[in-house]
PDB file of N, CA and C in Angstrom:
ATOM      1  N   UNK A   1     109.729 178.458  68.298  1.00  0.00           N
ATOM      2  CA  UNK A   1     110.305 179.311  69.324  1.00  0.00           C
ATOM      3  C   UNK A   1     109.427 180.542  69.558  1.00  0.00           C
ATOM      4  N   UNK A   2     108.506 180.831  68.312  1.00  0.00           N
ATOM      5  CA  UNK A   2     107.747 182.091  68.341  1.00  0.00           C
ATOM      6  C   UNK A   2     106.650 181.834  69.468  1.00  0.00           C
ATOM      7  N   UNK A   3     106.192 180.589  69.159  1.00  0.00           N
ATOM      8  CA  UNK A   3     104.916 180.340  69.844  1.00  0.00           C
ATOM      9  C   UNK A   3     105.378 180.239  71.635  1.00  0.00           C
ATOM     10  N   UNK A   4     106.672 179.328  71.819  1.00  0.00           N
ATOM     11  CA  UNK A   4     106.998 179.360  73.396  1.00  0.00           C
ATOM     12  C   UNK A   4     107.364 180.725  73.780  1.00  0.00           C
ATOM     13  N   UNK A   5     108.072 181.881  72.997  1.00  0.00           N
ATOM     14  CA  UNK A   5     108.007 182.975  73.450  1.00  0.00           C
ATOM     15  C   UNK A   5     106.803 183.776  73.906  1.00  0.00           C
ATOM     16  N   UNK A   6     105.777 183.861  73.448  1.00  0.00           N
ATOM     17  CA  UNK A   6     104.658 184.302  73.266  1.00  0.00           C
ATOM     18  C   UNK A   6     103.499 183.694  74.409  1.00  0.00           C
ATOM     19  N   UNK A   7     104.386 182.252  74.439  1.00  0.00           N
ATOM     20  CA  UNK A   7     103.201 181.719  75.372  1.00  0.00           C
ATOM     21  C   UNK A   7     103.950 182.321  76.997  1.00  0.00           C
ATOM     22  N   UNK A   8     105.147 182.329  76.927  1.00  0.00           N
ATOM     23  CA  UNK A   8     105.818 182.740  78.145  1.00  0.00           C
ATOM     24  C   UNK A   8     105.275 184.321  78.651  1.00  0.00           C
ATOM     25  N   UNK A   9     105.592 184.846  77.680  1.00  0.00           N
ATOM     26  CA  UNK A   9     104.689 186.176  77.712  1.00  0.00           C
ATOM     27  C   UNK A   9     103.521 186.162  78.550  1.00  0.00           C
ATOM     28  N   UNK A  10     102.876 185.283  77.788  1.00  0.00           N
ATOM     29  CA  UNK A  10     101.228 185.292  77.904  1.00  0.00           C
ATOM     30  C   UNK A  10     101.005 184.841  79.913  1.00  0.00           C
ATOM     31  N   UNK A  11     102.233 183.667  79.874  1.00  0.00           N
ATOM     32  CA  UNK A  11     101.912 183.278  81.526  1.00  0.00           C
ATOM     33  C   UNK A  11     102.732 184.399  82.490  1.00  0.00           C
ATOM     34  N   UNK A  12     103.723 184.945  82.165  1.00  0.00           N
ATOM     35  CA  UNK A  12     104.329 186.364  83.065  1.00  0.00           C
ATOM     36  C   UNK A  12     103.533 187.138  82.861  1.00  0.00           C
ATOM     37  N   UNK A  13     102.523 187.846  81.872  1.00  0.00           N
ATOM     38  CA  UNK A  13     101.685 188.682  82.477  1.00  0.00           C
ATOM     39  C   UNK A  13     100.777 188.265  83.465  1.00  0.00           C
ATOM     40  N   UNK A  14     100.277 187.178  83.302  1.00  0.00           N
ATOM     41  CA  UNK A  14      99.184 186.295  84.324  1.00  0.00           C
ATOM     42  C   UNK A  14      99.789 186.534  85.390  1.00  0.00           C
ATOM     43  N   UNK A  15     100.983 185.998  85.675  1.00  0.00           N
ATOM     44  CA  UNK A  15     101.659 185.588  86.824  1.00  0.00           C
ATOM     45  C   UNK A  15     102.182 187.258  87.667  1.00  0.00           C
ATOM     46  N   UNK A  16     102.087 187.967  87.019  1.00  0.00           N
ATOM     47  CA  UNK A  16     102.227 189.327  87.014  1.00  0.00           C
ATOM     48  C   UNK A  16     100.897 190.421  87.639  1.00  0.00           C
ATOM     49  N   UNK A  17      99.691 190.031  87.293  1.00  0.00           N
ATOM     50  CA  UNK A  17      98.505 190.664  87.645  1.00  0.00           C
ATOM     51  C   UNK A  17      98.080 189.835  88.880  1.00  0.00           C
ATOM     52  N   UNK A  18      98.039 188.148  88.732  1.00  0.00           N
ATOM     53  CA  UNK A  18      97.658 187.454  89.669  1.00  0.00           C
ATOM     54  C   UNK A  18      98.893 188.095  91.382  1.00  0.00           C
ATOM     55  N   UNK A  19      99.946 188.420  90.940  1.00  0.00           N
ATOM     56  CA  UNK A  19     100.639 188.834  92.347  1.00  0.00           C
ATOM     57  C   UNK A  19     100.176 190.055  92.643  1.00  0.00           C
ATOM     58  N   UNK A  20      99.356 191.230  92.027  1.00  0.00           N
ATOM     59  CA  UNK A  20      98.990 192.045  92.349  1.00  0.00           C
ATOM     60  C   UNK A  20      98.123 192.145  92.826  1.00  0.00           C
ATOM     61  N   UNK A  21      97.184 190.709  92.777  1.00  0.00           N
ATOM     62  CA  UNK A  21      96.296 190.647  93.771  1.00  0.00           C
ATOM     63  C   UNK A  21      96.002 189.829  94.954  1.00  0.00           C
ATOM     64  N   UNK A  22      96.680 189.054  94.714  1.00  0.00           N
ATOM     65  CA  UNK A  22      97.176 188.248  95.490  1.00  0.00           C
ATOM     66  C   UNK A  22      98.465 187.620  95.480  1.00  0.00           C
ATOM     67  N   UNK A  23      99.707 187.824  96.398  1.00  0.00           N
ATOM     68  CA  UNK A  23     100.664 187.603  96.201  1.00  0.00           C
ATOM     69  C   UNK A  23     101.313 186.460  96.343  1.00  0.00           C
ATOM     70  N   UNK A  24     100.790 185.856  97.681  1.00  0.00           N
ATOM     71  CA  UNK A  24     101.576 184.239  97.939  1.00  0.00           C
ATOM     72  C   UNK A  24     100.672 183.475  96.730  1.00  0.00           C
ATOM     73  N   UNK A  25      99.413 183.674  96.144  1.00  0.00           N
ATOM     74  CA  UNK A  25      99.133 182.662  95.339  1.00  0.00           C
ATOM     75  C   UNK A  25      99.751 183.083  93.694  1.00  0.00           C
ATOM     76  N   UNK A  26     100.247 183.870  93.335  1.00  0.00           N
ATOM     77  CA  UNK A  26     100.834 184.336  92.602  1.00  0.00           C
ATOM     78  C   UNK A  26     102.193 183.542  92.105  1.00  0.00           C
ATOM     79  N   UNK A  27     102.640 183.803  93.815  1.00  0.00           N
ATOM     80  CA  UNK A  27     103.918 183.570  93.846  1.00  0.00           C
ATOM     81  C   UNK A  27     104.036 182.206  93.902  1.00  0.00           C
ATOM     82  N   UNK A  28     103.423 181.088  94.004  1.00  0.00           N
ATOM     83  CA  UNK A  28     103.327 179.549  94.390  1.00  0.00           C
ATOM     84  C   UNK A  28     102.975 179.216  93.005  1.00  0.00           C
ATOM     85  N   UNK A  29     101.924 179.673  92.423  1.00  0.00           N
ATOM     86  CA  UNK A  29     101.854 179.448  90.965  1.00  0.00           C
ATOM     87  C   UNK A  29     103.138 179.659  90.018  1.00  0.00           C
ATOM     88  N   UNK A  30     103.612 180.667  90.327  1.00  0.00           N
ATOM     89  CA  UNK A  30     105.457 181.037  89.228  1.00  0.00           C
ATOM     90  C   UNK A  30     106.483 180.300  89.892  1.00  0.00           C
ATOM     91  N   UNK A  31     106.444 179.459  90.964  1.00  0.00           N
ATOM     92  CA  UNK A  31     107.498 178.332  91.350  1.00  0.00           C
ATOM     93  C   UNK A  31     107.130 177.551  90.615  1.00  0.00           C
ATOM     94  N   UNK A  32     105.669 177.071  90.608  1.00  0.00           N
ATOM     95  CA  UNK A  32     105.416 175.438  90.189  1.00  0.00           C
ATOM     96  C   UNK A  32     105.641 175.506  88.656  1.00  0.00           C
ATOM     97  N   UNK A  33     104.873 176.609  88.000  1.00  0.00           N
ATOM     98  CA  UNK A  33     104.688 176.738  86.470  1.00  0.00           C
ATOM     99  C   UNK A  33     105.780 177.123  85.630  1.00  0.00           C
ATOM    100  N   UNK A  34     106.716 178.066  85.942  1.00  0.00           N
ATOM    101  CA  UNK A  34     107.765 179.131  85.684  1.00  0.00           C
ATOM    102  C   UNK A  34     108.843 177.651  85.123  1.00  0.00           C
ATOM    103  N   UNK A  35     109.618 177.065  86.083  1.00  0.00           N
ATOM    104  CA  UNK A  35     110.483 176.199  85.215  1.00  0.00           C
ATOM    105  C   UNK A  35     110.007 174.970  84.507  1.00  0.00           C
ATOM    106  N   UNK A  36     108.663 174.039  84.567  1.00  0.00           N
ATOM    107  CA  UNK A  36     108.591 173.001  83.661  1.00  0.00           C
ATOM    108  C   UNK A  36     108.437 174.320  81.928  1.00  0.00           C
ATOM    109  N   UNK A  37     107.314 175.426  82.370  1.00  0.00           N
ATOM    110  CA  UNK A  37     107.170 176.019  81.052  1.00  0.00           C
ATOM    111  C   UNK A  37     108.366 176.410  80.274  1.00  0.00           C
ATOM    112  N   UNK A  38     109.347 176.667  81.359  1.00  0.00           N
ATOM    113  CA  UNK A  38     110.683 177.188  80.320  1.00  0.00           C
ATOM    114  C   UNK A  38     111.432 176.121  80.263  1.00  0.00           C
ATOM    115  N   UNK A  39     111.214 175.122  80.581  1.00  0.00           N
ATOM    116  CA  UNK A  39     112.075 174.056  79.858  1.00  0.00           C
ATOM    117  C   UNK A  39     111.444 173.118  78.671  1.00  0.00           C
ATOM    118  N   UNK A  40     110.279 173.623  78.173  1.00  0.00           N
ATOM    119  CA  UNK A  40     109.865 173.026  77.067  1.00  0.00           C
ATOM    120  C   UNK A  40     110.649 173.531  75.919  1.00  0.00           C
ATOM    121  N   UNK A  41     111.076 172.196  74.707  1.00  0.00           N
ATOM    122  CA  UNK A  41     111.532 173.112  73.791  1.00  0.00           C
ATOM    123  C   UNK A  41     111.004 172.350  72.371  1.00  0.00           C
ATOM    124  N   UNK A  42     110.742 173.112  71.834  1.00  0.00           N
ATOM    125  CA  UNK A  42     109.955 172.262  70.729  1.00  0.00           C
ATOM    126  C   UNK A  42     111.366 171.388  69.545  1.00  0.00           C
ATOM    127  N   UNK A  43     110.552 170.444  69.089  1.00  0.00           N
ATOM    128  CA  UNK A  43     111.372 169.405  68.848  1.00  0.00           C
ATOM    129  C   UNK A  43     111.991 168.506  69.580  1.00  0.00           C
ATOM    130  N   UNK A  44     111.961 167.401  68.946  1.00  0.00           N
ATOM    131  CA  UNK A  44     112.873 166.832  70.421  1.00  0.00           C
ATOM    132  C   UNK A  44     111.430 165.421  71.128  1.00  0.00           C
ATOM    133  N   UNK A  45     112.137 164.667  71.968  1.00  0.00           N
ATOM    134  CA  UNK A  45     111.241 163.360  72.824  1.00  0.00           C
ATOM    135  C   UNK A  45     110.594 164.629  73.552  1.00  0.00           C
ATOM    136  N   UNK A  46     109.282 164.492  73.222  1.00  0.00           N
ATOM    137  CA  UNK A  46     107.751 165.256  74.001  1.00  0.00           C
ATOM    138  C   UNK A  46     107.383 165.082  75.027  1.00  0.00           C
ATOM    139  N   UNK A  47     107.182 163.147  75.421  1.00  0.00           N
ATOM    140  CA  UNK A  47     106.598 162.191  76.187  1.00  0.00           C
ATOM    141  C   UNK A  47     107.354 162.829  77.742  1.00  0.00           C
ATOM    142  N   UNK A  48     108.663 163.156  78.083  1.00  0.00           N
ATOM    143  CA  UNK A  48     108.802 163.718  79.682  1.00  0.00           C
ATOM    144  C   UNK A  48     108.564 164.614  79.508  1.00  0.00           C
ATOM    145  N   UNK A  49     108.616 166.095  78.635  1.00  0.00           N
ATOM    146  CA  UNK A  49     108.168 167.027  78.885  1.00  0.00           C
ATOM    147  C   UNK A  49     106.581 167.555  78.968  1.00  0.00           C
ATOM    148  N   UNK A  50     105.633 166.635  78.514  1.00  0.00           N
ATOM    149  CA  UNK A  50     104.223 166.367  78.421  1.00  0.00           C
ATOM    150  C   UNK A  50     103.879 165.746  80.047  1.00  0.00           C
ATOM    151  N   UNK A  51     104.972 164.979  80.126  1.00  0.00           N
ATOM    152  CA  UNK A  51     104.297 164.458  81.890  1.00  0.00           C
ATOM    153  C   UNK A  51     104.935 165.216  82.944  1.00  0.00           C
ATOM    154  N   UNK A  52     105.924 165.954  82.443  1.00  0.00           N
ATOM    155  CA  UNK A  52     106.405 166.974  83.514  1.00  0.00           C
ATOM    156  C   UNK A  52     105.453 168.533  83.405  1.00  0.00           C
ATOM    157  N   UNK A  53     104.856 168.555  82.829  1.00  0.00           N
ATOM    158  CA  UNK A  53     104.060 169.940  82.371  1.00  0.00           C
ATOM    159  C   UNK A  53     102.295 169.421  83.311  1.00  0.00           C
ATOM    160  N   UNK A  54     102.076 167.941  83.321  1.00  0.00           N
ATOM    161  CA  UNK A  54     100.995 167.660  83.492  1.00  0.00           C
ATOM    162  C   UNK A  54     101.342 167.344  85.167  1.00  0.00           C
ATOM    163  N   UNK A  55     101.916 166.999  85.639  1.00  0.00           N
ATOM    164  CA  UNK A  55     102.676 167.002  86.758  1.00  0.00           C
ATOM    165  C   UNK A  55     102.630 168.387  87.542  1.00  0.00           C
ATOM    166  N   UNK A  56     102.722 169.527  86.735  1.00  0.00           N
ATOM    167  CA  UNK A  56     103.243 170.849  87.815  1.00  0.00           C
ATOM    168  C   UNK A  56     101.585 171.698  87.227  1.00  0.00           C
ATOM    169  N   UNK A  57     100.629 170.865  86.816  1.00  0.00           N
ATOM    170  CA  UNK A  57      99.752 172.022  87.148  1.00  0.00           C
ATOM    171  C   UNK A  57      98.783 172.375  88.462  1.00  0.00           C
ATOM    172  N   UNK A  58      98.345 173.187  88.209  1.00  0.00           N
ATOM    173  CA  UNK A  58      97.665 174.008  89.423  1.00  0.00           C
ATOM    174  C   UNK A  58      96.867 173.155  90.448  1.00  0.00           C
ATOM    175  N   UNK A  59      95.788 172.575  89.473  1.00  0.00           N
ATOM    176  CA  UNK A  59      95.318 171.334  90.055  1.00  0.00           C
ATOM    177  C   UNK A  59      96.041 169.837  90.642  1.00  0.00           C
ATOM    178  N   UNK A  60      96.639 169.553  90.078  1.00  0.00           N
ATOM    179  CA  UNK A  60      97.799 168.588  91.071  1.00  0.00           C
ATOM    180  C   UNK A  60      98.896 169.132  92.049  1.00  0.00           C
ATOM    181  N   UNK A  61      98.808 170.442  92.092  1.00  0.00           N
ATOM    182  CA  UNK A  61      99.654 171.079  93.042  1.00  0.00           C
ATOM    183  C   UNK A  61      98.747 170.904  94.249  1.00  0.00           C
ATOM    184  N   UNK A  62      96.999 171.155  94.326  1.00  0.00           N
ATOM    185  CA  UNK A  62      96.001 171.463  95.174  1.00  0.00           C
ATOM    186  C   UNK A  62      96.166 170.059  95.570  1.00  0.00           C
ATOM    187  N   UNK A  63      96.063 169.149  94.642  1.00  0.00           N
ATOM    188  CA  UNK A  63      95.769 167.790  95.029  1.00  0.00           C
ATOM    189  C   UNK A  63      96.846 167.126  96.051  1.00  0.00           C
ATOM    190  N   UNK A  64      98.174 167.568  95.706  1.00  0.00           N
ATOM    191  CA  UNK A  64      99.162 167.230  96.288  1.00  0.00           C
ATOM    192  C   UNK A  64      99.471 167.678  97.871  1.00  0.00           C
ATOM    193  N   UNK A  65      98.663 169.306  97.953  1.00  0.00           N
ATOM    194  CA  UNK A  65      98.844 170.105  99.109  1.00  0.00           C
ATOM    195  C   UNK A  65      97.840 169.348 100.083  1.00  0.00           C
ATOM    196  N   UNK A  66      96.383 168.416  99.498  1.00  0.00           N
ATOM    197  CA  UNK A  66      95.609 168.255 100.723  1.00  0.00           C
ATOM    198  C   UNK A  66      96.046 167.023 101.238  1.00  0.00           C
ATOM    199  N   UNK A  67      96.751 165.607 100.293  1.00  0.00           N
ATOM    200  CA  UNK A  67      97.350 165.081 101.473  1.00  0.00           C
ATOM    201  C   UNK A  67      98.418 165.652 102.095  1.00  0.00           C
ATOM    202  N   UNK A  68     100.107 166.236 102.023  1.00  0.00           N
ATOM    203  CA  UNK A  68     100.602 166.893 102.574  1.00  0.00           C
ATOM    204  C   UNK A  68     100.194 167.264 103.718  1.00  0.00           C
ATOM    205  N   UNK A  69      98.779 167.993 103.658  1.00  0.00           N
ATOM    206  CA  UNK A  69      98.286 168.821 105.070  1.00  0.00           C
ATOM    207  C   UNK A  69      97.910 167.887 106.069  1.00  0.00           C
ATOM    208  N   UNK A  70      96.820 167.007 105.356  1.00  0.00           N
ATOM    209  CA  UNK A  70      96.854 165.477 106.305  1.00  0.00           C
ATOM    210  C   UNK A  70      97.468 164.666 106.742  1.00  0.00           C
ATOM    211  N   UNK A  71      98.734 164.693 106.194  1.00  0.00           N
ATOM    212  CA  UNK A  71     100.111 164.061 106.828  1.00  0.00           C
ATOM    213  C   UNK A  71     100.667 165.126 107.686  1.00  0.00           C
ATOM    214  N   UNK A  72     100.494 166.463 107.694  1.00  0.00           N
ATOM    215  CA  UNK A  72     101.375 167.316 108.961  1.00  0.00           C
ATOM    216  C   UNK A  72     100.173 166.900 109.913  1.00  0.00           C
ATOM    217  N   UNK A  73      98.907 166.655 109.710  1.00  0.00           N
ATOM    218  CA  UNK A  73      98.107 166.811 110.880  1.00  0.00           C
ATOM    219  C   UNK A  73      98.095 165.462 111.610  1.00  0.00           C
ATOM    220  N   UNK A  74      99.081 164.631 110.893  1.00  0.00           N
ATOM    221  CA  UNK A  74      99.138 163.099 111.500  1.00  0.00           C
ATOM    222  C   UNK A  74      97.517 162.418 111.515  1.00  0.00           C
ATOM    223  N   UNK A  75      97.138 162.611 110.403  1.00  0.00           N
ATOM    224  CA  UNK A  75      95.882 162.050 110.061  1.00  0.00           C
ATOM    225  C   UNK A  75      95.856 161.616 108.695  1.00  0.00           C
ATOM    226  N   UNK A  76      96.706 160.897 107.916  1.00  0.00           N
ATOM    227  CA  UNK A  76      96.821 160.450 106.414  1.00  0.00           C
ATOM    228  C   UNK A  76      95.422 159.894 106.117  1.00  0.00           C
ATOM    229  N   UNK A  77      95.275 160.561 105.016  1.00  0.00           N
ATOM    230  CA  UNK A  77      93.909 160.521 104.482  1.00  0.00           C
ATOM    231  C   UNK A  77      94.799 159.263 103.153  1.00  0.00           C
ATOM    232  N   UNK A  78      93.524 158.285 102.655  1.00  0.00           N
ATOM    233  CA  UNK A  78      93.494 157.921 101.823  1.00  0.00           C
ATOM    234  C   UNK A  78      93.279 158.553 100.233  1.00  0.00           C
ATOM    235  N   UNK A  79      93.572 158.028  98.680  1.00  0.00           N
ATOM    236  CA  UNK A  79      93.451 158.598  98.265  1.00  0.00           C
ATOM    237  C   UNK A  79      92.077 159.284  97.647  1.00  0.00           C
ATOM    238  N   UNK A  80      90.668 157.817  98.076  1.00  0.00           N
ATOM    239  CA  UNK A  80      89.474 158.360  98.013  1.00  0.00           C
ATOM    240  C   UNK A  80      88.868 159.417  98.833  1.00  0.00           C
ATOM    241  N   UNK A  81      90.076 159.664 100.266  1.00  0.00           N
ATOM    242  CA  UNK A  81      89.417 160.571 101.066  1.00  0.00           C
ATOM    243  C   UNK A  81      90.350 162.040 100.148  1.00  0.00           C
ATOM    244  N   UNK A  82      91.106 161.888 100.170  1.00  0.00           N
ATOM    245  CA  UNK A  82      91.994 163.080  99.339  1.00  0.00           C
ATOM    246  C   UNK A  82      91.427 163.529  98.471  1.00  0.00           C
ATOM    247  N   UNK A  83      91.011 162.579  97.416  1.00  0.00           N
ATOM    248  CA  UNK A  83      89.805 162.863  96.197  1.00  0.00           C
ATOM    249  C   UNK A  83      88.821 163.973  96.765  1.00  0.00           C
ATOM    250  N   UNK A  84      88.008 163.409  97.914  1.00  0.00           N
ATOM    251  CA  UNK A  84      86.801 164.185  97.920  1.00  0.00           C
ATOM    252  C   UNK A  84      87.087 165.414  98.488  1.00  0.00           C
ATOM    253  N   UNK A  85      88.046 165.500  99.331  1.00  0.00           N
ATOM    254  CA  UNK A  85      88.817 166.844  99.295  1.00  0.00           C
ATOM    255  C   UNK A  85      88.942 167.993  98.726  1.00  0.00           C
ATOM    256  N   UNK A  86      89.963 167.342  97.722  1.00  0.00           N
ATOM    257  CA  UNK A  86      89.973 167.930  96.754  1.00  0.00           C
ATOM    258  C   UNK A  86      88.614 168.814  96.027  1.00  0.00           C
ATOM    259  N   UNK A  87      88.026 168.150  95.521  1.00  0.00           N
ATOM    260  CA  UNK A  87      86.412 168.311  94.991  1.00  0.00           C
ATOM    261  C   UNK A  87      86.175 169.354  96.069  1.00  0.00           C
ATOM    262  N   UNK A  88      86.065 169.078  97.573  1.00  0.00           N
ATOM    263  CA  UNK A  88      85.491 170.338  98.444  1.00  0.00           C
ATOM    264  C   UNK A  88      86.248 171.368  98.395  1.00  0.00           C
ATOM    265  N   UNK A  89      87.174 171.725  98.211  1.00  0.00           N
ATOM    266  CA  UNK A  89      88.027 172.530  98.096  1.00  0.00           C
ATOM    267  C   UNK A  89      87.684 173.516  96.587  1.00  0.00           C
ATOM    268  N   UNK A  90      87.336 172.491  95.780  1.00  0.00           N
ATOM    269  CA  UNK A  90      87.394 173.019  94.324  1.00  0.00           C
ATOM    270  C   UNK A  90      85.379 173.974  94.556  1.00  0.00           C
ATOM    271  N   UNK A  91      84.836 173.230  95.509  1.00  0.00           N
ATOM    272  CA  UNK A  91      83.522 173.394  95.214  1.00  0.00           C
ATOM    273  C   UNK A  91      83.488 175.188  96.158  1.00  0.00           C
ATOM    274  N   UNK A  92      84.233 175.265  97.299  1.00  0.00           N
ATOM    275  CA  UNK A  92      84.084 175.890  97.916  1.00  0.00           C
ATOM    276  C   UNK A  92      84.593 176.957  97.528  1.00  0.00           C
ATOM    277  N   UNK A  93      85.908 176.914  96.679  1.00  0.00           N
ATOM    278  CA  UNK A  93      86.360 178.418  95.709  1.00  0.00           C
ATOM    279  C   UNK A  93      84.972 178.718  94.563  1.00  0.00           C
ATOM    280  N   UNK A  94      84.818 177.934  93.988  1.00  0.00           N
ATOM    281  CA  UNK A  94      83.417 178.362  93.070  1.00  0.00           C
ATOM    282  C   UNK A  94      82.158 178.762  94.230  1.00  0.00           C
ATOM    283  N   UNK A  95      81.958 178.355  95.499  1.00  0.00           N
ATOM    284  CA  UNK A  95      81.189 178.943  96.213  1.00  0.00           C
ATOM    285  C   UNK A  95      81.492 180.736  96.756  1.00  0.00           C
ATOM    286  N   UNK A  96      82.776 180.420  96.695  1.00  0.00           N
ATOM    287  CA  UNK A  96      82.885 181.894  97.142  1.00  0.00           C
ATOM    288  C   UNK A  96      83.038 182.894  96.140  1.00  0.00           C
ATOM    289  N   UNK A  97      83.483 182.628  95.021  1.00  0.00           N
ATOM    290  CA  UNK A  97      83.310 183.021  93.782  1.00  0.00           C
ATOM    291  C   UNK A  97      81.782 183.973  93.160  1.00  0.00           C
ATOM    292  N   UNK A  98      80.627 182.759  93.306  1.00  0.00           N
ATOM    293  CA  UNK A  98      79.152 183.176  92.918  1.00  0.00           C
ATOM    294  C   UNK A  98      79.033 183.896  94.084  1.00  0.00           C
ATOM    295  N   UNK A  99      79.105 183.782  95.429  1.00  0.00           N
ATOM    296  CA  UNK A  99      78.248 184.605  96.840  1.00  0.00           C
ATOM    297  C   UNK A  99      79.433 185.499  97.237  1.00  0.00           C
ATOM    298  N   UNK A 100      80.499 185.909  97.369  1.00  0.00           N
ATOM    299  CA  UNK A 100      81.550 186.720  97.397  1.00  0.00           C
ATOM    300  C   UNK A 100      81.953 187.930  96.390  1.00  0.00           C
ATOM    301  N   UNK A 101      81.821 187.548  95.074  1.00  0.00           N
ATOM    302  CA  UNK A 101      82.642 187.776  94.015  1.00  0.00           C
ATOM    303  C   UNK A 101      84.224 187.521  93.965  1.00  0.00           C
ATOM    304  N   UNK A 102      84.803 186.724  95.077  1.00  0.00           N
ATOM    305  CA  UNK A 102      86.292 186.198  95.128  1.00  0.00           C
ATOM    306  C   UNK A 102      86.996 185.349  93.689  1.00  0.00           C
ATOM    307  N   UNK A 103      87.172 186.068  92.923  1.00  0.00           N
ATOM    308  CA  UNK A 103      87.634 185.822  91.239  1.00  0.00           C
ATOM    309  C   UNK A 103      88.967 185.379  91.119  1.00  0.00           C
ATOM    310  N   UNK A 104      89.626 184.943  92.652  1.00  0.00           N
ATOM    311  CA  UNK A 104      90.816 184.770  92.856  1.00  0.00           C
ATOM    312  C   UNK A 104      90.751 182.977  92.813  1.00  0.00           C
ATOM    313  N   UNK A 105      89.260 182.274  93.599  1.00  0.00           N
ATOM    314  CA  UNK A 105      88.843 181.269  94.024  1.00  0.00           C
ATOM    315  C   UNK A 105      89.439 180.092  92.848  1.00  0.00           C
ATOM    316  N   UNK A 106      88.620 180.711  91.382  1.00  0.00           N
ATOM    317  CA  UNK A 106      88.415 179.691  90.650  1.00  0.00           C
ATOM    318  C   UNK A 106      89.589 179.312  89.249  1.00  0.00           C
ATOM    319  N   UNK A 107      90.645 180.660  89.806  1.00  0.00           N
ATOM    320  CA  UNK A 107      91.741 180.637  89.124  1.00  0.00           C
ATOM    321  C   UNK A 107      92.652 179.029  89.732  1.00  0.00           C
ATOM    322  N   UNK A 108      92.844 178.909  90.530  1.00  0.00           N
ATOM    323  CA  UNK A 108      93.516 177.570  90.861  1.00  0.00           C
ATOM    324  C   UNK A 108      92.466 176.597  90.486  1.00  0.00           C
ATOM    325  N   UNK A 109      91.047 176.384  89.913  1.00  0.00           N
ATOM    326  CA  UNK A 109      90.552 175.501  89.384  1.00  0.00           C
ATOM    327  C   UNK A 109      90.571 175.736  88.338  1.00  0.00           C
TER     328      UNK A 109
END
């Protein structure tokens, strides 16, 4: 219980500085992360709470948002086209990251 307290801690301050600098990504991160993390409880069948934790991270949230977007644009991308997406997406926050200094980029990767 020490360690999930502590780790909760550890992601509300994150989730806490990250809204101060940016707020909607802040705030989209403490929807997705905020209840699988507080419903972990140690002891107990692991196996759904291990695929529900692997399920709500940052990176399958991104992954999830670029088909989504391709389905509002009535253009469903496949999942090899989604893939490479993805990847551009991931490449282009680390681009703006090194030539920007945007330190906000590579937090969702």
């Amino acid at each position: 219980m020490t360690l999930k307290l502590v780790a909760l801690l550890a992601l509300a301050l994150l989730l806490t500085c990250l809204a101060l600098l940016n707020f909607s990504l802040g705030f989209l991160l403490g929807v997705t992360l905020v209840p699988p993390a507080a419903a972990v409880r140690p002891g107990g069948n692991r196996l759904p709470l291990a695929i529900l934790l692997v399920l709500t991270t940052p990176g399958l949230s991104l992954f999830v948002a670029v088909l989504v977007e391709r389905e509002l644009l009535e253009a469903p991308a496949g999942l090899g086209e989604a893939w490479q997406r993805f990847l551009g997406a991931l490449g282009q926050g680390l681009l703006q990251e090194h030539l920007h200094g945007a330190h906000l980029s590579p937090l969702l990767a």
